[in-house]
Protein backbone atom coordinates (compact mmCIF):
# COMPACT_ATOMS: atom_id res chain seq x y z
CA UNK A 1 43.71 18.43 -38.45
CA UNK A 2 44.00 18.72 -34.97
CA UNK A 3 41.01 20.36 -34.55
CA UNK A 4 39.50 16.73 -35.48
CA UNK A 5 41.40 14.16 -33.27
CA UNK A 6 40.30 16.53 -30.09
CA UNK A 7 36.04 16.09 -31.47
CA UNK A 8 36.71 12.71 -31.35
CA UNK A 9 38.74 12.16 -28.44
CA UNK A 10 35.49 14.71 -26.71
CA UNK A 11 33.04 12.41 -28.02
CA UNK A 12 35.05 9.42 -26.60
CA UNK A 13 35.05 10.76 -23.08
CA UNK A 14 31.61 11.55 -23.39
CA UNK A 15 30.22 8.30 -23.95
CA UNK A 16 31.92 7.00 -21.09
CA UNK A 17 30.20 9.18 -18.69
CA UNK A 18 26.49 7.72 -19.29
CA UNK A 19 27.46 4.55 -17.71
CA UNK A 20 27.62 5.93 -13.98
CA UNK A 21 24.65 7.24 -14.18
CA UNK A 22 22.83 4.87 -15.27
CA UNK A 23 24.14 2.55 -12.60
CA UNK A 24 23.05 5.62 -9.93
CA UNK A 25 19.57 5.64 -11.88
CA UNK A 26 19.18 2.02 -11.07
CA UNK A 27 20.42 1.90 -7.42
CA UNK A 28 17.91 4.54 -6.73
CA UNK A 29 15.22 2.58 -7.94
CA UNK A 30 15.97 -0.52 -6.01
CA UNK A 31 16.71 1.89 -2.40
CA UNK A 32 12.83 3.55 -3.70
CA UNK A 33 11.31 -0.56 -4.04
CA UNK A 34 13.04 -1.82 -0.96
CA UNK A 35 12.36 1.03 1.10
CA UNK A 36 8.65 2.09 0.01
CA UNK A 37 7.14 0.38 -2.51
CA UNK A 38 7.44 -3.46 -0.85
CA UNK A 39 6.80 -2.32 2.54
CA UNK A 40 3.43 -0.93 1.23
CA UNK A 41 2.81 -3.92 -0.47
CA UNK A 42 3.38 -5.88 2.54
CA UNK A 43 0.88 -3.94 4.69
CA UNK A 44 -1.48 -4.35 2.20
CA UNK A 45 -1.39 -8.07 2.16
CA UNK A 46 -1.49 -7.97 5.58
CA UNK A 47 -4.48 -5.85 5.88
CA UNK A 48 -6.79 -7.53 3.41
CA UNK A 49 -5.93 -10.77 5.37
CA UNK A 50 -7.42 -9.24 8.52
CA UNK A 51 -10.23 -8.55 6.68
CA UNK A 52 -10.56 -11.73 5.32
CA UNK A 53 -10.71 -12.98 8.89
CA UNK A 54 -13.07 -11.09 10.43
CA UNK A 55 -16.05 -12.68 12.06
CA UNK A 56 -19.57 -11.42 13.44
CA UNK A 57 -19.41 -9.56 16.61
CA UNK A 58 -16.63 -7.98 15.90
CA UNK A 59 -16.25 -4.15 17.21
CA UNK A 60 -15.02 -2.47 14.09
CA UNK A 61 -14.01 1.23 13.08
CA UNK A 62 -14.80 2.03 9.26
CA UNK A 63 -13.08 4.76 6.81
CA UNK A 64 -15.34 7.48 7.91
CA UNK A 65 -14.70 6.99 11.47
CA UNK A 66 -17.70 5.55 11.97
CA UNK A 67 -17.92 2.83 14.94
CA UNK A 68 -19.84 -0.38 15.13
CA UNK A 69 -20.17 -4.27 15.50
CA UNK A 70 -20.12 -6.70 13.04
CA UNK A 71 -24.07 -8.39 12.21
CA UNK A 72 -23.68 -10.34 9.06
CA UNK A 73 -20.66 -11.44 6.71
CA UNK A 74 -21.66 -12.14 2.98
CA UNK A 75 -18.45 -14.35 2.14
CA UNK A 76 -19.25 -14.31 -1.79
CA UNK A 77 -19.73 -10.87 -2.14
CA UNK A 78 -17.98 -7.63 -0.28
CA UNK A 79 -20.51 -6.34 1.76
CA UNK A 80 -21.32 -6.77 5.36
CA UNK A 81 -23.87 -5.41 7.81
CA UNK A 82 -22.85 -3.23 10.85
CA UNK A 83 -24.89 -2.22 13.64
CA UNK A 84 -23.72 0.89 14.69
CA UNK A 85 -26.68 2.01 17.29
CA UNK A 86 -29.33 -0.38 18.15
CA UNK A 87 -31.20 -1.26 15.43
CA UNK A 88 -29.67 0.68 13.14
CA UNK A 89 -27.63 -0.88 10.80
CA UNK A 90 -25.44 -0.36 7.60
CA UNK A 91 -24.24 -1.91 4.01
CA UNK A 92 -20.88 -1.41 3.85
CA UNK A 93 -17.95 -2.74 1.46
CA UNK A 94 -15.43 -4.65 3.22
CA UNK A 95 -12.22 -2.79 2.69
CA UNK A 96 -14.15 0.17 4.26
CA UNK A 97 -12.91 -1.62 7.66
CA UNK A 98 -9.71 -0.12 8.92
CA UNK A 99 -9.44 -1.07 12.27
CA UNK A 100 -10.78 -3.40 15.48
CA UNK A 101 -11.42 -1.55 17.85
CA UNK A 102 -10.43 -3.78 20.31
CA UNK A 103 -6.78 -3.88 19.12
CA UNK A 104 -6.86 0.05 18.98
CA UNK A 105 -7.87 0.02 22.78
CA UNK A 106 -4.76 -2.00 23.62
CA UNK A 107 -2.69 0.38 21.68
């Protein structure tokens, strides 16, 4: 008979201890959003606005490193033409931009 009352008062005490970490479960998602996943966010918003902005003549730098001035902006679609050597010039997609060079040089 005893032997029952202590399952029960176990299984009491054990329910009680999901609650705290549930609540530690949840803080550490909110530290992970506030401290990684909005701040990435926020650089992204901020980096597809720059390249919403850019205009021809612009000295850019592209993904592969690959340097070069701005020739044509297709505003429908998201493509633009860089020259990157005289007369030589490139299709590229416009998030392939990653930097003006012109801000890097100040940096």
């Amino acid at each position: 008979m005893n032997f029952t009352f202590l399952q029960a008062d176990q299984a009491a005490q054990g329910q009680g201890s999901m609650m705290p970490m549930l609540i530690m479960l949840v803080a550490m998602f909110v530290i992970m959003y506030f401290f990684m996943i909005r701040p990435q966010k926020k650089r992204q918003k901020e980096l597809q606005q720059w390249r919403n902005s850019l205009q021809v003549g612009t000295e850019v730098v592209l993904a592969g490193g690959i340097r070069g001035k701005i020739k044509d902006l297709n505003p429908e679609k998201s493509y633009m033409i860089v020259e990157i050597a005289k007369g030589v010039n490139i299709e590229v997609d416009r998030n392939s931009v990653y930097a003006d060079m012109e801000q890097q040089m100040q940096k």
